[in-house]
C-alpha atoms as a PDB file:
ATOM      1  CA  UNK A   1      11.016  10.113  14.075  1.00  0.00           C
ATOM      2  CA  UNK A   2      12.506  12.478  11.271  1.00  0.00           C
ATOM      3  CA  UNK A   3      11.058  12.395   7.788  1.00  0.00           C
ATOM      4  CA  UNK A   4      13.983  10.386   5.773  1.00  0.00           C
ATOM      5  CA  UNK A   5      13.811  12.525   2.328  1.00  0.00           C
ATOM      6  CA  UNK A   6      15.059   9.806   0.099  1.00  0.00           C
ATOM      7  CA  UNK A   7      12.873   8.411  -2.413  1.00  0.00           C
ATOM      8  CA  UNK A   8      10.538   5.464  -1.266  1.00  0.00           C
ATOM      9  CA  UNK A   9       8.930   3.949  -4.084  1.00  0.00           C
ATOM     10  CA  UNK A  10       7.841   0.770  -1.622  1.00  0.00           C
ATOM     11  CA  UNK A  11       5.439   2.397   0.503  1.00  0.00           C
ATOM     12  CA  UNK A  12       2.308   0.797   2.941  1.00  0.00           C
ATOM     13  CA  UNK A  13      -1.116   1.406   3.472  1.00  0.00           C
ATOM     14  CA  UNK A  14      -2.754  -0.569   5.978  1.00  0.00           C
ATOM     15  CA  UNK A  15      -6.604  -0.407   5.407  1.00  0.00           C
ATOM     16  CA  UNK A  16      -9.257  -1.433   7.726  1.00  0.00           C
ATOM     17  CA  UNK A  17     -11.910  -2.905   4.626  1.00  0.00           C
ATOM     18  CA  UNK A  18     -15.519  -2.444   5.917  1.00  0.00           C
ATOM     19  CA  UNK A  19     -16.773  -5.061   3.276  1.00  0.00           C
ATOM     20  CA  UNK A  20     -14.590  -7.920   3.890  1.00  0.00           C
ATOM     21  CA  UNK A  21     -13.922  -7.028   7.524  1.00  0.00           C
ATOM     22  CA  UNK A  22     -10.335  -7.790   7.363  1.00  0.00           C
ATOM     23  CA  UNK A  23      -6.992  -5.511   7.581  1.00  0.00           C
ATOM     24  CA  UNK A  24      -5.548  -5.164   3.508  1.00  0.00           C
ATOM     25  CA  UNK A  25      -1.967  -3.998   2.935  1.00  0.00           C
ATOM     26  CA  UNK A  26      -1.655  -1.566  -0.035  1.00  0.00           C
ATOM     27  CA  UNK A  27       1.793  -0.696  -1.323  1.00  0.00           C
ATOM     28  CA  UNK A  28       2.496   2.458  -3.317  1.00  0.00           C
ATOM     29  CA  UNK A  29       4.976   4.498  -4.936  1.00  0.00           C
ATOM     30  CA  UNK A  30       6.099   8.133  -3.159  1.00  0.00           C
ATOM     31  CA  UNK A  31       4.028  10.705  -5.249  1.00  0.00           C
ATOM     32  CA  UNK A  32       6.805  13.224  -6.788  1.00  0.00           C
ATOM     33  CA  UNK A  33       6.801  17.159  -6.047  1.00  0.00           C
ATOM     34  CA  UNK A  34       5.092  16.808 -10.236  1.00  0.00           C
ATOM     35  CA  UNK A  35       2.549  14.449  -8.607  1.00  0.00           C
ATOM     36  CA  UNK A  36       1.613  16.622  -6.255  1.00  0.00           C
ATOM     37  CA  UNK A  37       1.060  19.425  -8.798  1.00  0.00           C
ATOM     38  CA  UNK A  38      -0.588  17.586 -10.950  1.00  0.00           C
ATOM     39  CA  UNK A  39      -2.933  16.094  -8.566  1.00  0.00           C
ATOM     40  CA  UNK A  40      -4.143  19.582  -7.016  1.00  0.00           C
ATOM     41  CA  UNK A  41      -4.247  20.608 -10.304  1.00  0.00           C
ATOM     42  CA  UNK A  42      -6.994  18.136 -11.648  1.00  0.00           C
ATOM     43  CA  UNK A  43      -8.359  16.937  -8.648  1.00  0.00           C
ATOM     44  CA  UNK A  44      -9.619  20.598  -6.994  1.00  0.00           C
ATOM     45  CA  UNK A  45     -10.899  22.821 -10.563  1.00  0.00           C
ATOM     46  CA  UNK A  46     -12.562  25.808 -10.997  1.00  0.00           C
ATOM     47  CA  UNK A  47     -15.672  25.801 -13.466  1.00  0.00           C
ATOM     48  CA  UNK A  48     -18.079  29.155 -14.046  1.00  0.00           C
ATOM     49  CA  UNK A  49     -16.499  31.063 -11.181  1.00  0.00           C
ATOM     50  CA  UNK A  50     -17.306  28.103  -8.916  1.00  0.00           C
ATOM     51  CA  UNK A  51     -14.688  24.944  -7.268  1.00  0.00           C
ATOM     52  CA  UNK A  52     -15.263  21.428  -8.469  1.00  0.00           C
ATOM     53  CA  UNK A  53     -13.398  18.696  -6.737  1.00  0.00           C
ATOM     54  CA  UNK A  54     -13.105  15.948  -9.366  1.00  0.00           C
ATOM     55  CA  UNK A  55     -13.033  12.525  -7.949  1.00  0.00           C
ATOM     56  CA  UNK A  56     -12.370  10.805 -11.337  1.00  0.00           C
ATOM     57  CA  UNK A  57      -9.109  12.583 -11.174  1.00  0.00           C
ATOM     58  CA  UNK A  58      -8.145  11.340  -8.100  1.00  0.00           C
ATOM     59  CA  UNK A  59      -8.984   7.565  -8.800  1.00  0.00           C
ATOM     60  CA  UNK A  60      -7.146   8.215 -11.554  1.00  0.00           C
ATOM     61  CA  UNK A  61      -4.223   9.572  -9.877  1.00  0.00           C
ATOM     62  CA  UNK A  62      -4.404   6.847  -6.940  1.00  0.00           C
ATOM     63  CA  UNK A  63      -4.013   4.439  -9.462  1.00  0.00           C
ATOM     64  CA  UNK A  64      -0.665   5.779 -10.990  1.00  0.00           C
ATOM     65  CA  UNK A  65       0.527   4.890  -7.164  1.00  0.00           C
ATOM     66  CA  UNK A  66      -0.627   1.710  -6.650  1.00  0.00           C
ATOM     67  CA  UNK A  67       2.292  -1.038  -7.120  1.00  0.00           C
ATOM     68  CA  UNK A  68       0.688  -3.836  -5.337  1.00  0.00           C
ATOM     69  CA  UNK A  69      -1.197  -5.501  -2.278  1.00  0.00           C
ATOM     70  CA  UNK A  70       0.092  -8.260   0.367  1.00  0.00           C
ATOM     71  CA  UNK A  71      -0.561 -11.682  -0.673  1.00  0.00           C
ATOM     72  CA  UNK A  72      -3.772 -12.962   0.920  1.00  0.00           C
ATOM     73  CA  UNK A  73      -5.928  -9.564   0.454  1.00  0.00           C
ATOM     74  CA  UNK A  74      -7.922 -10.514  -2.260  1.00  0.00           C
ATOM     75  CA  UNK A  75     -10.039 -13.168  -4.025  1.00  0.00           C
ATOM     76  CA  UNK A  76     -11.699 -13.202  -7.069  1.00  0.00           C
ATOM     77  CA  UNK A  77     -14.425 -15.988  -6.956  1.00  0.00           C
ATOM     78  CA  UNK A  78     -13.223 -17.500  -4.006  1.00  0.00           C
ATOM     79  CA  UNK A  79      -9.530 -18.010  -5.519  1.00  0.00           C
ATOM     80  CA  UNK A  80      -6.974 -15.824  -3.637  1.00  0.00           C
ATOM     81  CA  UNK A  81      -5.068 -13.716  -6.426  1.00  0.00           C
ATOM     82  CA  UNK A  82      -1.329 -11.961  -6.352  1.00  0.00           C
ATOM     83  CA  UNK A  83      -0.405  -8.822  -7.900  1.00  0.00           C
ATOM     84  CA  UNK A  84       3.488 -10.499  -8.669  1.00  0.00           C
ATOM     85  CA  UNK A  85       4.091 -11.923 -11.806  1.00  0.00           C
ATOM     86  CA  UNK A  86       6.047 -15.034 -11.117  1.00  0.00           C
ATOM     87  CA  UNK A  87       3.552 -15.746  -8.556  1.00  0.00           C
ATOM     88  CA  UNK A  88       1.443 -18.993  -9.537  1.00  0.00           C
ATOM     89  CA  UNK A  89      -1.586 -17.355  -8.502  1.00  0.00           C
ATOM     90  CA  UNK A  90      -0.959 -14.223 -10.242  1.00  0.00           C
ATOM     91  CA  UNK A  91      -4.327 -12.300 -11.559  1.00  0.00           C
ATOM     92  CA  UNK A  92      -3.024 -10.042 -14.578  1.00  0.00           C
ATOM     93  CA  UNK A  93      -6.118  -7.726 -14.289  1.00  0.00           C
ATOM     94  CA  UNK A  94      -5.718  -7.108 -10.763  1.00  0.00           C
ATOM     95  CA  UNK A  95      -5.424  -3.643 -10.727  1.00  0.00           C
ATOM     96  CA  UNK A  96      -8.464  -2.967 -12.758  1.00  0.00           C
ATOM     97  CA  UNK A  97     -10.162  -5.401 -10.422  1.00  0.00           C
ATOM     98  CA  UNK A  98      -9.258  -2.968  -7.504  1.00  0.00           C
ATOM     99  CA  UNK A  99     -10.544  -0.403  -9.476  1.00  0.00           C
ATOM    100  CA  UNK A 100     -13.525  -1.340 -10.233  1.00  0.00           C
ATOM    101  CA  UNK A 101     -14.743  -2.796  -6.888  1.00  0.00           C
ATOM    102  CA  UNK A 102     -12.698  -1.197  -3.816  1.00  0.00           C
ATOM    103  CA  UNK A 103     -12.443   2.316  -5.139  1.00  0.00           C
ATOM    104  CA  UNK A 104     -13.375   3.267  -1.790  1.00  0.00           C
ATOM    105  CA  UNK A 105      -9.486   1.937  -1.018  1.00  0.00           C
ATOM    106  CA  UNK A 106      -8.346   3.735  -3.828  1.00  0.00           C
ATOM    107  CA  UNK A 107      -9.661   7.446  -2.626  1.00  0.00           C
ATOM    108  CA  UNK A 108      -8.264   6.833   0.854  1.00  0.00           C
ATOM    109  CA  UNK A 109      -4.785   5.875  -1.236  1.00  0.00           C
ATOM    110  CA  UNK A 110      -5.405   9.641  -2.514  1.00  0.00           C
ATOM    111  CA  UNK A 111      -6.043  11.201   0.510  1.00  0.00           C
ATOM    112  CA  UNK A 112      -3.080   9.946   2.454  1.00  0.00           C
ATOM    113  CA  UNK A 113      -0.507  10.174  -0.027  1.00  0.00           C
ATOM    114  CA  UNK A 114      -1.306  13.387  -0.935  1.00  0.00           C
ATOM    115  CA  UNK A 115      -1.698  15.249   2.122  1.00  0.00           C
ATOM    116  CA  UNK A 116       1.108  13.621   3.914  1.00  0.00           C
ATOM    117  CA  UNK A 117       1.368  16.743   6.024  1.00  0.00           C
ATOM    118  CA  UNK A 118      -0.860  19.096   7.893  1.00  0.00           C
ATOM    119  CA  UNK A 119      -0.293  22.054  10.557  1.00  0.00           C
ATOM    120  CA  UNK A 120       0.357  21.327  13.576  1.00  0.00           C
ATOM    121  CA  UNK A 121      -1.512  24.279  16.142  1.00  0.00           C
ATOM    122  CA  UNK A 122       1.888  24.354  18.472  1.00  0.00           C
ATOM    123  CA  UNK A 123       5.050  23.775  18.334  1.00  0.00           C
ATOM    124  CA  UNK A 124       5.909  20.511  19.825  1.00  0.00           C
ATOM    125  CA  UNK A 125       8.631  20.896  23.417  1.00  0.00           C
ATOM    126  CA  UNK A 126      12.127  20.194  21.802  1.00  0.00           C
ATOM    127  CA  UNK A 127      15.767  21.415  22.855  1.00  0.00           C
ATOM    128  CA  UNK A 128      17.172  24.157  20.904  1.00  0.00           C
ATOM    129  CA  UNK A 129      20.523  23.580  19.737  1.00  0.00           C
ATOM    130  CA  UNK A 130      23.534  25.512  21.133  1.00  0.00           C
ATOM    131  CA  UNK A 131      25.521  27.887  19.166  1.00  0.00           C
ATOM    132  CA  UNK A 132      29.134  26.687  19.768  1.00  0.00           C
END
């Protein structure tokens, strides 16, 4: 399938949630080329000659991808909760809730959006095009 290079600001995360033992749908935003910069930037730092990986920075910058979860994800209290504001069960705190208690969902959010690409070790069979 070829990588479609328009801008998808409606993207999915399927997570498999150790705690709750359940499947949770994250949706995010496509992190920009700036993103991506900025991420590497703060998240991997060098301090007294020696690299740092900074794992606040990366919650942090998780969290400025996070638009929302699927309806039926989350409780708080036994109450399901929705991240959309005409919703009647709509929980305005709820991304600070996600933050505070499924960070582990939030560094895996990190990880896949921002290394959306590794190397492959060879080349993958494919026909090369003709020259007519």
């Amino acid at each position: 399938m070829p990588r479609d290079l328009a801008r998808n600001d409606n993207n999915d995360l399927l997570v498999n949630d150790l705690v709750s033992n359940d499947t949770i749908m994250l949706y995010y935003r496509q992190p920009s080329a700036e993103d991506h910069i900025t991420y590497h930037a703060r998240v991997n730092k060098v301090v007294d000659g020696k690299m740092q990986y900074d794992e606040r920075a990366r919650l942090d910058l998780a969290m400025d991808l996070l638009t929302g979860f699927r309806k039926g994800a989350l409780t708080v209290g036994g109450k399901e909760i929705s991240c959309d504001p005409q919703d009647p069960d709509y929980q305005e705190n709820w991304r600070e809730l996600i933050r505070d208690t499924a960070a582990d969902w939030l560094m895996l959010l990190a990880t896949v959006a921002y290394s959306g690409a590794r190397r492959e070790k060879k080349e993958p069979p494919f026909e090369k095009p003709s020259n007519n």
